[in-house]
C-alpha atoms as a PDB file:
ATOM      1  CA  UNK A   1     -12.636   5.748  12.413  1.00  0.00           C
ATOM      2  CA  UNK A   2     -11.848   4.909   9.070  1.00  0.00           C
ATOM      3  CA  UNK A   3     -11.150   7.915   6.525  1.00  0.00           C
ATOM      4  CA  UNK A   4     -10.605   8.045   2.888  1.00  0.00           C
ATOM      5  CA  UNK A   5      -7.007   8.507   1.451  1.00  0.00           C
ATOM      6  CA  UNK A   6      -7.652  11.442  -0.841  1.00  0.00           C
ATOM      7  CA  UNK A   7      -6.512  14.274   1.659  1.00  0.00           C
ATOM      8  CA  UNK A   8      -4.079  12.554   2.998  1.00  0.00           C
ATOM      9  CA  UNK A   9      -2.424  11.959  -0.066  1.00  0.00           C
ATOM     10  CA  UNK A  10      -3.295  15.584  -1.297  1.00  0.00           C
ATOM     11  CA  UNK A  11      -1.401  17.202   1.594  1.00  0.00           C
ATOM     12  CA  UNK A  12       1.548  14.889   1.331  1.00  0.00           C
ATOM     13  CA  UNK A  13       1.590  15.687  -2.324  1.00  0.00           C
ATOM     14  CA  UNK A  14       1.640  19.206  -1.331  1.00  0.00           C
ATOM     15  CA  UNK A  15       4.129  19.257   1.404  1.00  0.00           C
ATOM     16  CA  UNK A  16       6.152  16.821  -0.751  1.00  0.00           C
ATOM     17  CA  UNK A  17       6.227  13.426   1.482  1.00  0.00           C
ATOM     18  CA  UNK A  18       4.815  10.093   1.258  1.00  0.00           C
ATOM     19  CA  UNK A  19       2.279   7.997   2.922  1.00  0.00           C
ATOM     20  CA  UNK A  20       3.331   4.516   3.310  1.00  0.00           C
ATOM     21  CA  UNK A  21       1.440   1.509   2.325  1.00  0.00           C
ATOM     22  CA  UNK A  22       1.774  -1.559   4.492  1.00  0.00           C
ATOM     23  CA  UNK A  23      -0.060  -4.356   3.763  1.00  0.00           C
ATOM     24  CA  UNK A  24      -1.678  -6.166   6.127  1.00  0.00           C
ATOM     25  CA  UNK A  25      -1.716 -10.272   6.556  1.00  0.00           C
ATOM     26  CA  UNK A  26      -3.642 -11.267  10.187  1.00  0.00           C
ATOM     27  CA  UNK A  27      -4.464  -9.303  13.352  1.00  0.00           C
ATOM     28  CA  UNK A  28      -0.222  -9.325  14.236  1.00  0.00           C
ATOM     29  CA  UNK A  29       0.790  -7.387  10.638  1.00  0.00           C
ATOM     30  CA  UNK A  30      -2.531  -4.771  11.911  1.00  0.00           C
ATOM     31  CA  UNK A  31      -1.414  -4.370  15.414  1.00  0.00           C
ATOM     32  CA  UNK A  32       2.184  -3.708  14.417  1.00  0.00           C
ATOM     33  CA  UNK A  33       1.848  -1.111  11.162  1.00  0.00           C
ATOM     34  CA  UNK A  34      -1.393   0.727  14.033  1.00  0.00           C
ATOM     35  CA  UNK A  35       1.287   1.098  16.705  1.00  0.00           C
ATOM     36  CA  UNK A  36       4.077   2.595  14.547  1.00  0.00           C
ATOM     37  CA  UNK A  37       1.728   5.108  12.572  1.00  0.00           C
ATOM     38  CA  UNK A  38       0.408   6.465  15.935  1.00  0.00           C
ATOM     39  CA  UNK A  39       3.793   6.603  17.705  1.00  0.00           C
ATOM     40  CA  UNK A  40       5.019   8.125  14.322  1.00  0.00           C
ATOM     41  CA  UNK A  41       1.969  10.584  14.835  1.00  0.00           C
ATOM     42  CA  UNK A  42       1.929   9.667  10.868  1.00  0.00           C
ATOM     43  CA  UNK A  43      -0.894   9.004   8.666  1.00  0.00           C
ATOM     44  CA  UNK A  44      -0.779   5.354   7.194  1.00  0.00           C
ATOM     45  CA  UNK A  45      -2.425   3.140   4.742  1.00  0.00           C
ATOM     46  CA  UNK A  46      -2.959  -0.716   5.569  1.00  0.00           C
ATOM     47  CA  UNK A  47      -3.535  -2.632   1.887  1.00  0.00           C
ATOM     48  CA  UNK A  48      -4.814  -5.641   1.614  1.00  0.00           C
ATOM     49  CA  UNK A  49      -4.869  -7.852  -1.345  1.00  0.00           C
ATOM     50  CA  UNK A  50      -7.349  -9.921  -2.469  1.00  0.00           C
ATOM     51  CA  UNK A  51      -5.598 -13.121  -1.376  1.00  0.00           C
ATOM     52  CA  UNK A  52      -4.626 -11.797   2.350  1.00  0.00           C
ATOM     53  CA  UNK A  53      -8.346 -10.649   2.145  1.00  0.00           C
ATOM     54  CA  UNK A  54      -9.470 -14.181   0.899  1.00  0.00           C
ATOM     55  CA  UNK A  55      -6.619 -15.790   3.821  1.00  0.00           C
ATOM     56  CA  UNK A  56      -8.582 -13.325   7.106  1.00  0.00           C
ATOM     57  CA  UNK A  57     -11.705 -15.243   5.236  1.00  0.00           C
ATOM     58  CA  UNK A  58     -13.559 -11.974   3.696  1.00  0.00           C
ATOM     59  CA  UNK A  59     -13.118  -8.484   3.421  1.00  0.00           C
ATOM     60  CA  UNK A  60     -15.532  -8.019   6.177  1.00  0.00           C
ATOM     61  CA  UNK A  61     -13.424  -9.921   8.863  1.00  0.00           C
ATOM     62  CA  UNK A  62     -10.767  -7.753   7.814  1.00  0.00           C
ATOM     63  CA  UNK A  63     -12.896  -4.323   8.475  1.00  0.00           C
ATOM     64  CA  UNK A  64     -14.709  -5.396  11.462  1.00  0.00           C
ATOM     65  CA  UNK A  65     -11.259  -5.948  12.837  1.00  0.00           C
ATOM     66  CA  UNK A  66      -9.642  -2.676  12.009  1.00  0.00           C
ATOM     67  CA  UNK A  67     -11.993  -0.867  13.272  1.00  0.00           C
ATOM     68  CA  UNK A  68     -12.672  -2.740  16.488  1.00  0.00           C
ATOM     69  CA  UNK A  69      -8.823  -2.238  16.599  1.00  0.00           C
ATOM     70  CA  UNK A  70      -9.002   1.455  15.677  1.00  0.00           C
ATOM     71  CA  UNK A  71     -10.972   2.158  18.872  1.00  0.00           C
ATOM     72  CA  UNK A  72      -9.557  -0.275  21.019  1.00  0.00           C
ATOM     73  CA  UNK A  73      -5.941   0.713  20.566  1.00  0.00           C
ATOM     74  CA  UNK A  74      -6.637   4.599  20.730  1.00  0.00           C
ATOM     75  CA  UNK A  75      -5.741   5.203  17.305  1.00  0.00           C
ATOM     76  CA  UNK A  76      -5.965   9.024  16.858  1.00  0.00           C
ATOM     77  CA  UNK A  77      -3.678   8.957  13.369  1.00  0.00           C
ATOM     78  CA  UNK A  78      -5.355   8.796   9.873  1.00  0.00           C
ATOM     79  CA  UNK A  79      -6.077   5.218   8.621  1.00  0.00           C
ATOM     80  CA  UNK A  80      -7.599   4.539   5.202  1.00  0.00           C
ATOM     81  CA  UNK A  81      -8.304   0.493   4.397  1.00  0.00           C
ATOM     82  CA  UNK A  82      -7.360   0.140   1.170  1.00  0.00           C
ATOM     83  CA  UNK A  83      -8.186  -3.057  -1.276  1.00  0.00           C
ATOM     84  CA  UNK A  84      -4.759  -3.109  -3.131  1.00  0.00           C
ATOM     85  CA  UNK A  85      -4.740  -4.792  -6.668  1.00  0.00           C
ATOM     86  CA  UNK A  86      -8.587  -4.730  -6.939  1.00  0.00           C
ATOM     87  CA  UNK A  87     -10.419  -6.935  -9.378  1.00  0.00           C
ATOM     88  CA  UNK A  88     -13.348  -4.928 -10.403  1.00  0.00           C
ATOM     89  CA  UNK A  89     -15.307  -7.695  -8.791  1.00  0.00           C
ATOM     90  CA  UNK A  90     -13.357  -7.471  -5.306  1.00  0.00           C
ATOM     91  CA  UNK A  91     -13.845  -3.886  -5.453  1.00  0.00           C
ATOM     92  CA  UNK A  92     -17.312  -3.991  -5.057  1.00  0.00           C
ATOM     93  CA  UNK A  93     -17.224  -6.475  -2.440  1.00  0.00           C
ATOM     94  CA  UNK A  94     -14.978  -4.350  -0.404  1.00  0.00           C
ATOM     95  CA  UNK A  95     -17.023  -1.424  -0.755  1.00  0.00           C
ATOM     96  CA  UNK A  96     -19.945  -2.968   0.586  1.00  0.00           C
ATOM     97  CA  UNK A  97     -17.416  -4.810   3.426  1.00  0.00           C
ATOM     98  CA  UNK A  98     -16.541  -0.699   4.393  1.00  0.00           C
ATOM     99  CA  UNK A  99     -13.025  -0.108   3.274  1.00  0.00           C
ATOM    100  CA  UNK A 100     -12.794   3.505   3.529  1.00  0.00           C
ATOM    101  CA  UNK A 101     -10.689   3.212  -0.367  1.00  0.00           C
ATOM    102  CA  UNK A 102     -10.235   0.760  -3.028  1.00  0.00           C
ATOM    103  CA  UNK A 103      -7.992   0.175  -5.696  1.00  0.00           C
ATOM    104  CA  UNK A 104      -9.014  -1.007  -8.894  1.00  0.00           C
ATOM    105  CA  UNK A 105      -6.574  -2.856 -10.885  1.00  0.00           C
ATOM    106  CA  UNK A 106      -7.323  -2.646 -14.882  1.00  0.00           C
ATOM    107  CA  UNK A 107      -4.484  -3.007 -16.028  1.00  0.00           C
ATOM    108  CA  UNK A 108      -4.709  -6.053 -17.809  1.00  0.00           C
ATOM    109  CA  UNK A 109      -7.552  -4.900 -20.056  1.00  0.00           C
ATOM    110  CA  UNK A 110      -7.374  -2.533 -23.038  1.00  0.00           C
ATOM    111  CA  UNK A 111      -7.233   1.201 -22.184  1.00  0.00           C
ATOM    112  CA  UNK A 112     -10.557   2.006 -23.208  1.00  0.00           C
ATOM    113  CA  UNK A 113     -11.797  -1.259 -20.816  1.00  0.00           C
ATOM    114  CA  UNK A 114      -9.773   0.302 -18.419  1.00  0.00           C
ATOM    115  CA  UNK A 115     -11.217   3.791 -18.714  1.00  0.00           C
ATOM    116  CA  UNK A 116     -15.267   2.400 -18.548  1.00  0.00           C
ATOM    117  CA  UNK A 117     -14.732   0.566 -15.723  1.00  0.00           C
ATOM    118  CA  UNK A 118     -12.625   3.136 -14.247  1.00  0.00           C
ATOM    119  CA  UNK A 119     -15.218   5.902 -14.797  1.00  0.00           C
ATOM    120  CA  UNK A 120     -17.911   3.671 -13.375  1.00  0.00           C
ATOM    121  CA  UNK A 121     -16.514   3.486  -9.792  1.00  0.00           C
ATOM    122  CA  UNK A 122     -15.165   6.561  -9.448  1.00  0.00           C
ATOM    123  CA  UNK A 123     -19.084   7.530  -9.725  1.00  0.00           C
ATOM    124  CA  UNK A 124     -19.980   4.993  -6.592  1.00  0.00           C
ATOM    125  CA  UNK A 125     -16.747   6.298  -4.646  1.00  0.00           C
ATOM    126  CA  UNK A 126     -18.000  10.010  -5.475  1.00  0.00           C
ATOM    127  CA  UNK A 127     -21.554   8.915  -4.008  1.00  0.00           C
ATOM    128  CA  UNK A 128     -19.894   6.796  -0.865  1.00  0.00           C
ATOM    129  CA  UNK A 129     -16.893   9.284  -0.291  1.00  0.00           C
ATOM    130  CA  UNK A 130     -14.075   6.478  -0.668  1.00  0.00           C
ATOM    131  CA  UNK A 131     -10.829   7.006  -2.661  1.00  0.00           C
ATOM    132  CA  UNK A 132     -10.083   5.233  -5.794  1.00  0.00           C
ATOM    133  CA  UNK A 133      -6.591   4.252  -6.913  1.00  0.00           C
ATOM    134  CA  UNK A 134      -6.379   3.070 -10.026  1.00  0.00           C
ATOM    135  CA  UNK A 135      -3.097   1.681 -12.532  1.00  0.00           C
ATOM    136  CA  UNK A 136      -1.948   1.992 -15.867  1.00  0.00           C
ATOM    137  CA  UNK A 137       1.156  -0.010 -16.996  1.00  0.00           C
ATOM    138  CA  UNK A 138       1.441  -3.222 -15.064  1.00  0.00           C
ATOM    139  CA  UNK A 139       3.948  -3.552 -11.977  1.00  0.00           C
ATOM    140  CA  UNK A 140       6.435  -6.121 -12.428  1.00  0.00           C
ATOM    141  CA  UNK A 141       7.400  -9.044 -10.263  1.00  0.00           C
ATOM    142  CA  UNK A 142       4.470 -11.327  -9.316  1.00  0.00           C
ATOM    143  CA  UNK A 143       1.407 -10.470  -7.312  1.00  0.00           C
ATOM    144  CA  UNK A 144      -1.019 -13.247  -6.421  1.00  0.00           C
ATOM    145  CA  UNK A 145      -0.246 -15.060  -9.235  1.00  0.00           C
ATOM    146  CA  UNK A 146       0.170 -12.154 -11.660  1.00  0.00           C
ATOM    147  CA  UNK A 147       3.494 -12.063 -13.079  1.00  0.00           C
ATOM    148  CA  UNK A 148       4.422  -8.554 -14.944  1.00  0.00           C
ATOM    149  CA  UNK A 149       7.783  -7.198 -15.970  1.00  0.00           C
ATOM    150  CA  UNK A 150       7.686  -4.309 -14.549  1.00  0.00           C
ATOM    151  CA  UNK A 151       6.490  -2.021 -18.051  1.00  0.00           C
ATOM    152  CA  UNK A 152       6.569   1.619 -18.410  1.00  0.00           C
ATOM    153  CA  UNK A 153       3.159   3.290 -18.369  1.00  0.00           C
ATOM    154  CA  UNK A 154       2.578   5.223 -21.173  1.00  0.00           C
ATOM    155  CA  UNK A 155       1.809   9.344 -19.847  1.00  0.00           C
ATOM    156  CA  UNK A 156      -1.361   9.890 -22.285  1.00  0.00           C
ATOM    157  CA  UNK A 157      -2.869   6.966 -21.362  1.00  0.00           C
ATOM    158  CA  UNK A 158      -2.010   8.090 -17.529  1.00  0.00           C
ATOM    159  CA  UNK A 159      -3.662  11.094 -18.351  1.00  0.00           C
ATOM    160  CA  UNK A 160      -6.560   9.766 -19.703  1.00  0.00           C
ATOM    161  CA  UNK A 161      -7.406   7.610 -16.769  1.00  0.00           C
ATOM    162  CA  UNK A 162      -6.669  10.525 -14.195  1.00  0.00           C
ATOM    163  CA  UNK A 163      -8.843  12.611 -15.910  1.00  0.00           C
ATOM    164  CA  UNK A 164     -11.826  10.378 -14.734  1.00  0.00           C
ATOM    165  CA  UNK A 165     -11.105  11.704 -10.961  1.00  0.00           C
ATOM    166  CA  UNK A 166      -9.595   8.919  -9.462  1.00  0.00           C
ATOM    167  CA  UNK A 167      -7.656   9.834  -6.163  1.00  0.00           C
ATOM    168  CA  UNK A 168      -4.385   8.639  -7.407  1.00  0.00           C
ATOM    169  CA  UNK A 169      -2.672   6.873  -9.423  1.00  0.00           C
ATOM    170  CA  UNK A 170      -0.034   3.842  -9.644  1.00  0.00           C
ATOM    171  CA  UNK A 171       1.940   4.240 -13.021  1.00  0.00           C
ATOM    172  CA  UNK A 172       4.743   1.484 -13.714  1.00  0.00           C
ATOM    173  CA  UNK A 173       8.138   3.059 -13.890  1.00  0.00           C
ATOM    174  CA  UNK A 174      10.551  -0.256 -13.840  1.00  0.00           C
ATOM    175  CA  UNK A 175       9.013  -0.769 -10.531  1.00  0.00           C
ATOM    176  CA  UNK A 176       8.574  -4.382  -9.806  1.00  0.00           C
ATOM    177  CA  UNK A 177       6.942  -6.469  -6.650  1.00  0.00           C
ATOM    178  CA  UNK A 178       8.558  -8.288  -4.364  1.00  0.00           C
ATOM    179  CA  UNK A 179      12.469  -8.213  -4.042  1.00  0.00           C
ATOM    180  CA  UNK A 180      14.384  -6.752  -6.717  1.00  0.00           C
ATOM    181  CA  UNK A 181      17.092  -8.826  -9.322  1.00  0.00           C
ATOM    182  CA  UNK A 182      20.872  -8.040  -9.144  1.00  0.00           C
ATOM    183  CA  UNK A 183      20.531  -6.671 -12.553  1.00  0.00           C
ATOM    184  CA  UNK A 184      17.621  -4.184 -11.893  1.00  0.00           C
ATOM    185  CA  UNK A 185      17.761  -1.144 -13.915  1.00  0.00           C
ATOM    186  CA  UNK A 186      16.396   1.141 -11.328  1.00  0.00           C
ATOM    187  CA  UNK A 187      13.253   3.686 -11.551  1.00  0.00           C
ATOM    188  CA  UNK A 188      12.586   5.138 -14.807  1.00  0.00           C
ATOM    189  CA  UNK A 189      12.571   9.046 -13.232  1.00  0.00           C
ATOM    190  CA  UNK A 190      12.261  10.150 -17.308  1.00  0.00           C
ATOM    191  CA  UNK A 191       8.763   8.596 -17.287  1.00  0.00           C
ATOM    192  CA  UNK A 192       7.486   9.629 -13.773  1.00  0.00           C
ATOM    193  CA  UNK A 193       8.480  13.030 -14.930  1.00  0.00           C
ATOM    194  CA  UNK A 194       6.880  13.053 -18.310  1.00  0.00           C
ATOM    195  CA  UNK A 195       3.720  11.366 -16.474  1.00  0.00           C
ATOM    196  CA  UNK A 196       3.626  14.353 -13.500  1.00  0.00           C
ATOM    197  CA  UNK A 197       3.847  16.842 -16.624  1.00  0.00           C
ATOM    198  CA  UNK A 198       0.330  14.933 -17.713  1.00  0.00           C
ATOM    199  CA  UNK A 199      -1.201  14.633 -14.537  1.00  0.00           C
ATOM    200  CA  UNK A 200      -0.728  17.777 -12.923  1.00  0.00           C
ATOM    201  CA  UNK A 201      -1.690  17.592  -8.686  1.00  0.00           C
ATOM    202  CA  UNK A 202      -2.808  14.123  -9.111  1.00  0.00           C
ATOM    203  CA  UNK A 203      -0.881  11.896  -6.096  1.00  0.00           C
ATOM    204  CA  UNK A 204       0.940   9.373  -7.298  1.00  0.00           C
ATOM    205  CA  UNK A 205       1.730   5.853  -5.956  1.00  0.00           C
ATOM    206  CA  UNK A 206       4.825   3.584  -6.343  1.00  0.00           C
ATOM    207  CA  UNK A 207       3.940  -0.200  -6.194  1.00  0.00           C
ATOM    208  CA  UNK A 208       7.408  -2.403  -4.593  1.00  0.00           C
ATOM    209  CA  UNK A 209       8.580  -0.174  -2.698  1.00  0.00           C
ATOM    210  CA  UNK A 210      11.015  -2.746  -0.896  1.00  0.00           C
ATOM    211  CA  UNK A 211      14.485  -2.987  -2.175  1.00  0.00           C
ATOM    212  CA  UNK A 212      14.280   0.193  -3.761  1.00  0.00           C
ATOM    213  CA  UNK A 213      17.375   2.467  -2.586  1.00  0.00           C
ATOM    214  CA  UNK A 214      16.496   5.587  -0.251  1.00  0.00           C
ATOM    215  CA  UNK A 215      18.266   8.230  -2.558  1.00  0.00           C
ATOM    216  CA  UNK A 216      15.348   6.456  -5.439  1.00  0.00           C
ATOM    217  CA  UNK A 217      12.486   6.998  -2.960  1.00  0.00           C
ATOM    218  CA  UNK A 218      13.674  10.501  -2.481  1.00  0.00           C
ATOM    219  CA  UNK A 219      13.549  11.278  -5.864  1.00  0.00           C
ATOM    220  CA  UNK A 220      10.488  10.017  -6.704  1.00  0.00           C
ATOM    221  CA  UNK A 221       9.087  12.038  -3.894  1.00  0.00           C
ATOM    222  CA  UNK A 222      10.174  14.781  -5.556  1.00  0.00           C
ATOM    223  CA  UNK A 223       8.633  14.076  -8.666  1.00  0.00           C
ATOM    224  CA  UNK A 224       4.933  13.194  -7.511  1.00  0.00           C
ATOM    225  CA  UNK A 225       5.502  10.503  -5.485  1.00  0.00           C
ATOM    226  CA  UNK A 226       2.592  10.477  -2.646  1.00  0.00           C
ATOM    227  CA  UNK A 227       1.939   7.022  -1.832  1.00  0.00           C
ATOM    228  CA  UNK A 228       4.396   4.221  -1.370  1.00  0.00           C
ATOM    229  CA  UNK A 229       3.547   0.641  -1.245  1.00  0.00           C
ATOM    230  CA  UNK A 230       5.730  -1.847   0.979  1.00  0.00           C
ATOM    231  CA  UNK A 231       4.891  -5.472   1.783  1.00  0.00           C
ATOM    232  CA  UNK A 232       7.776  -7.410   1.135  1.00  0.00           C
ATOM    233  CA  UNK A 233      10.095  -5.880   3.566  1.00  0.00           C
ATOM    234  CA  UNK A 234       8.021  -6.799   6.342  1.00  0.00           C
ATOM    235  CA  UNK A 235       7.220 -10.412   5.362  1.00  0.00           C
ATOM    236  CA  UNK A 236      11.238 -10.647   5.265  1.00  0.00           C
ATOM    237  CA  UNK A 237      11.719  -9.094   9.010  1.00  0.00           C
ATOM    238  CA  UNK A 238       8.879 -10.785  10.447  1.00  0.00           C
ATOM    239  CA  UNK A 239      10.708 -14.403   9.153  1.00  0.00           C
ATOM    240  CA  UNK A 240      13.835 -13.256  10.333  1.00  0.00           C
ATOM    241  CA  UNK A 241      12.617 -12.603  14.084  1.00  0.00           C
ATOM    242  CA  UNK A 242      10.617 -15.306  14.001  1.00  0.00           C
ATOM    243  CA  UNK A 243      13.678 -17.935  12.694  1.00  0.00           C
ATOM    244  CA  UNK A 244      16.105 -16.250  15.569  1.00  0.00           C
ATOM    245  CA  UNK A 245      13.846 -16.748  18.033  1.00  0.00           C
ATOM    246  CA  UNK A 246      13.276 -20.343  17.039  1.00  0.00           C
ATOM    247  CA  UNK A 247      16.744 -21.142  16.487  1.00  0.00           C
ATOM    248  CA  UNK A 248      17.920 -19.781  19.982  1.00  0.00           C
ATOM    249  CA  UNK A 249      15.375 -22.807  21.390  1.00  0.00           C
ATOM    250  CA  UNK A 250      13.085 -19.748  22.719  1.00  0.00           C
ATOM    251  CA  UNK A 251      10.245 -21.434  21.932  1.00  0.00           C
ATOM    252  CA  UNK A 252      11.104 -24.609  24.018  1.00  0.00           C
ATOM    253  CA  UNK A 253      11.595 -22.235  27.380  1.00  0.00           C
ATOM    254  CA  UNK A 254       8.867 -22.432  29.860  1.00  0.00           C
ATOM    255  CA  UNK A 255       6.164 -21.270  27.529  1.00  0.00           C
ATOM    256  CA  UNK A 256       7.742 -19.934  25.028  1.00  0.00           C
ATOM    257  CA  UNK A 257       5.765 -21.712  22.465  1.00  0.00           C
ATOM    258  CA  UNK A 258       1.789 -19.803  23.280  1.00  0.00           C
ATOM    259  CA  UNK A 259       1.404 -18.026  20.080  1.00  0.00           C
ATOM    260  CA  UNK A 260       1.602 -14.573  21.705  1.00  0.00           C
ATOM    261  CA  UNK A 261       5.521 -15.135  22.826  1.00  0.00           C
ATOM    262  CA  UNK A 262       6.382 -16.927  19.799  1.00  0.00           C
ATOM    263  CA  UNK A 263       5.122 -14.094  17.146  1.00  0.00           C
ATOM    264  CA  UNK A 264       5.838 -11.364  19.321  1.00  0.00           C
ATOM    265  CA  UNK A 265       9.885 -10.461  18.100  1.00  0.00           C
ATOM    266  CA  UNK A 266       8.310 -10.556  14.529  1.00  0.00           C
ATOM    267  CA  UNK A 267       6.053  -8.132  15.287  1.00  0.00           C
ATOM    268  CA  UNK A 268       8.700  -5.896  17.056  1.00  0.00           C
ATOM    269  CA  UNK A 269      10.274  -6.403  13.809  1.00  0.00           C
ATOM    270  CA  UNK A 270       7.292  -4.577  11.960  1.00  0.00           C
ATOM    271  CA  UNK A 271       6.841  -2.120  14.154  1.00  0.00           C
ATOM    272  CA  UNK A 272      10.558  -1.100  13.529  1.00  0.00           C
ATOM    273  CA  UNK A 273      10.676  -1.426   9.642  1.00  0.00           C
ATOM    274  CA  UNK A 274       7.543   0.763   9.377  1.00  0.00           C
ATOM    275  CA  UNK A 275       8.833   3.191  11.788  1.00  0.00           C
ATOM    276  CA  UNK A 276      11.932   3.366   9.510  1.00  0.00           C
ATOM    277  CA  UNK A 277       9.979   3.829   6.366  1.00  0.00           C
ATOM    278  CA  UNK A 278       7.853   6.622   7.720  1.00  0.00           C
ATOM    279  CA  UNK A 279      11.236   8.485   8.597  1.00  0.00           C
ATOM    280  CA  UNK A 280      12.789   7.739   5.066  1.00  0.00           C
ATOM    281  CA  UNK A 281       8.771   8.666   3.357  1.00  0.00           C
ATOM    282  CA  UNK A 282       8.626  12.254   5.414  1.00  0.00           C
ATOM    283  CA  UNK A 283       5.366  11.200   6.854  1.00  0.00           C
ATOM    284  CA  UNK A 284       6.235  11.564  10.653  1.00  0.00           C
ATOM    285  CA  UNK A 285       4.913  13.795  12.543  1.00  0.00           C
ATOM    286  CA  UNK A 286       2.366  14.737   9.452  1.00  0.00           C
ATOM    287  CA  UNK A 287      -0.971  13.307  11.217  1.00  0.00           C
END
């Protein structure tokens, strides 16, 4: 069954970890980041945006499938279903679909936009028991079509929204989606500091989380950190297995080419990225 993120993230805050993030793309991307959190005996998040959403044709194919999945894989870990980048429109539509949390993407509008609309679904997630991530500063890098340059959130304004009782929080530090440019500054730690300092126990969650280097991660652990995004990283290793696999002339051996041989290696390859992020985010062993 389906549970909110809020205690999840809570306790990881607490015992200093990090609950990964994976978004999800079809039923192989489910499968894989499913069998990793429960042999990780670790909590996990699956995200979906609204274009993967849009791609499994609604946000109700996408929950009737987790959950069928839930219960027919024996899933005993904590799984939340979480919209990521949330128009406020998709946000409502994934509420009534069942995602057990949402995240509501305002970040585009003027604070005090941001802040109404903000305020008026943390109200229906109160009611409906679903957590509510919401963003101040945009994330850099291009999402579904929105290209940001990775800006610094601005800690009052972080405040402000936190103060509404949303669950957590994604605040842009230099952060950026997708993979990262030679001449990337790195993580603005000054700002996730100052923005901690403002926000007191609220979890916080770091958008692009592939590319960034494990002694970063660590650190922003440390400082708040709670809920770590990654997508990328296994679009890259799924497309790696996949082009091996091809290029060795698997698919051209007895049947080689039915779907479930042919996709299989890049799934492997999920299952072994997450498994590796769950190590490097502390949340093994934390279900």
């Amino acid at each position: 069954m389906l549970v909110s993120a809020k205690e999840m993230l809570e306790k990881a805050k607490e015992g200093q970890y990090a609950v990964g993030q994976f978004n999800i793309n079809n039923l192989e991307w489910t499968k894989a980041v499913l069998k990793a959190a429960q042999e990780c005996n670790s909590p996990v998040i699956l995200g979906v945006s609204e274009g993967a959403g849009k791609y499994m044709t609604g946000f109700k194919t996408v929950a009737a499938m987790v959950k069928a999945m839930l219960e027919e894989m024996k899933i005993t870990v904590p799984v939340a279903l979480h919209l990521d980048h949330g128009t406020y429109e998709g946000c409502y539509k994934c509420i009534e679909a069942g995602f057990s949390s949402i995240m509501f993407d305002g970040s585009h509008y003027s604070i005090e936009e941001n802040v109404e609309k903000t305020r008026e679904l943390v109200k229906i997630c109160n009611e409906k028991g679903l957590s509510l991530e919401a963003e101040v500063g945009s994330i850099g890098g291009e999402e579904d079509g929105v290209v940001g340059m990775g800006e610094c959130a601005d800690p009052n304004e972080c405040k402000a929204i936190a103060d509404l009782g949303v669950s957590m929080l994604a605040a842009g530090i230099g952060n950026i989606h997708g993979k990262y440019p030679a001449n990337w500054p790195g993580l603005r730690f000054d700002v996730l500091d100052a923005i901690q300092q403002k926000t007191g126990k609220m979890p916080l969650v770091l958008h692009g989380g592939t590319g960034i280097p494990a002694d970063m991660i660590k650190k922003a652990i440390s400082l708040g950190v709670a809920k770590i995004n990654v997508n990328t990283e296994c679009q890259l290793v799924f497309a790696e297995a996949t082009r091996k696999y091809i290029e060795a002339g698997k698919d051209l051996e007895g049947k080689g080419f039915d779907p479930r041989k042919l996709l299989a290696p890049g799934t492997d390859a999920i299952v072994e990225i997450v498994k590796e992020k769950m190590e490097l985010f502390g949340s093994v062993g934390k279900a």
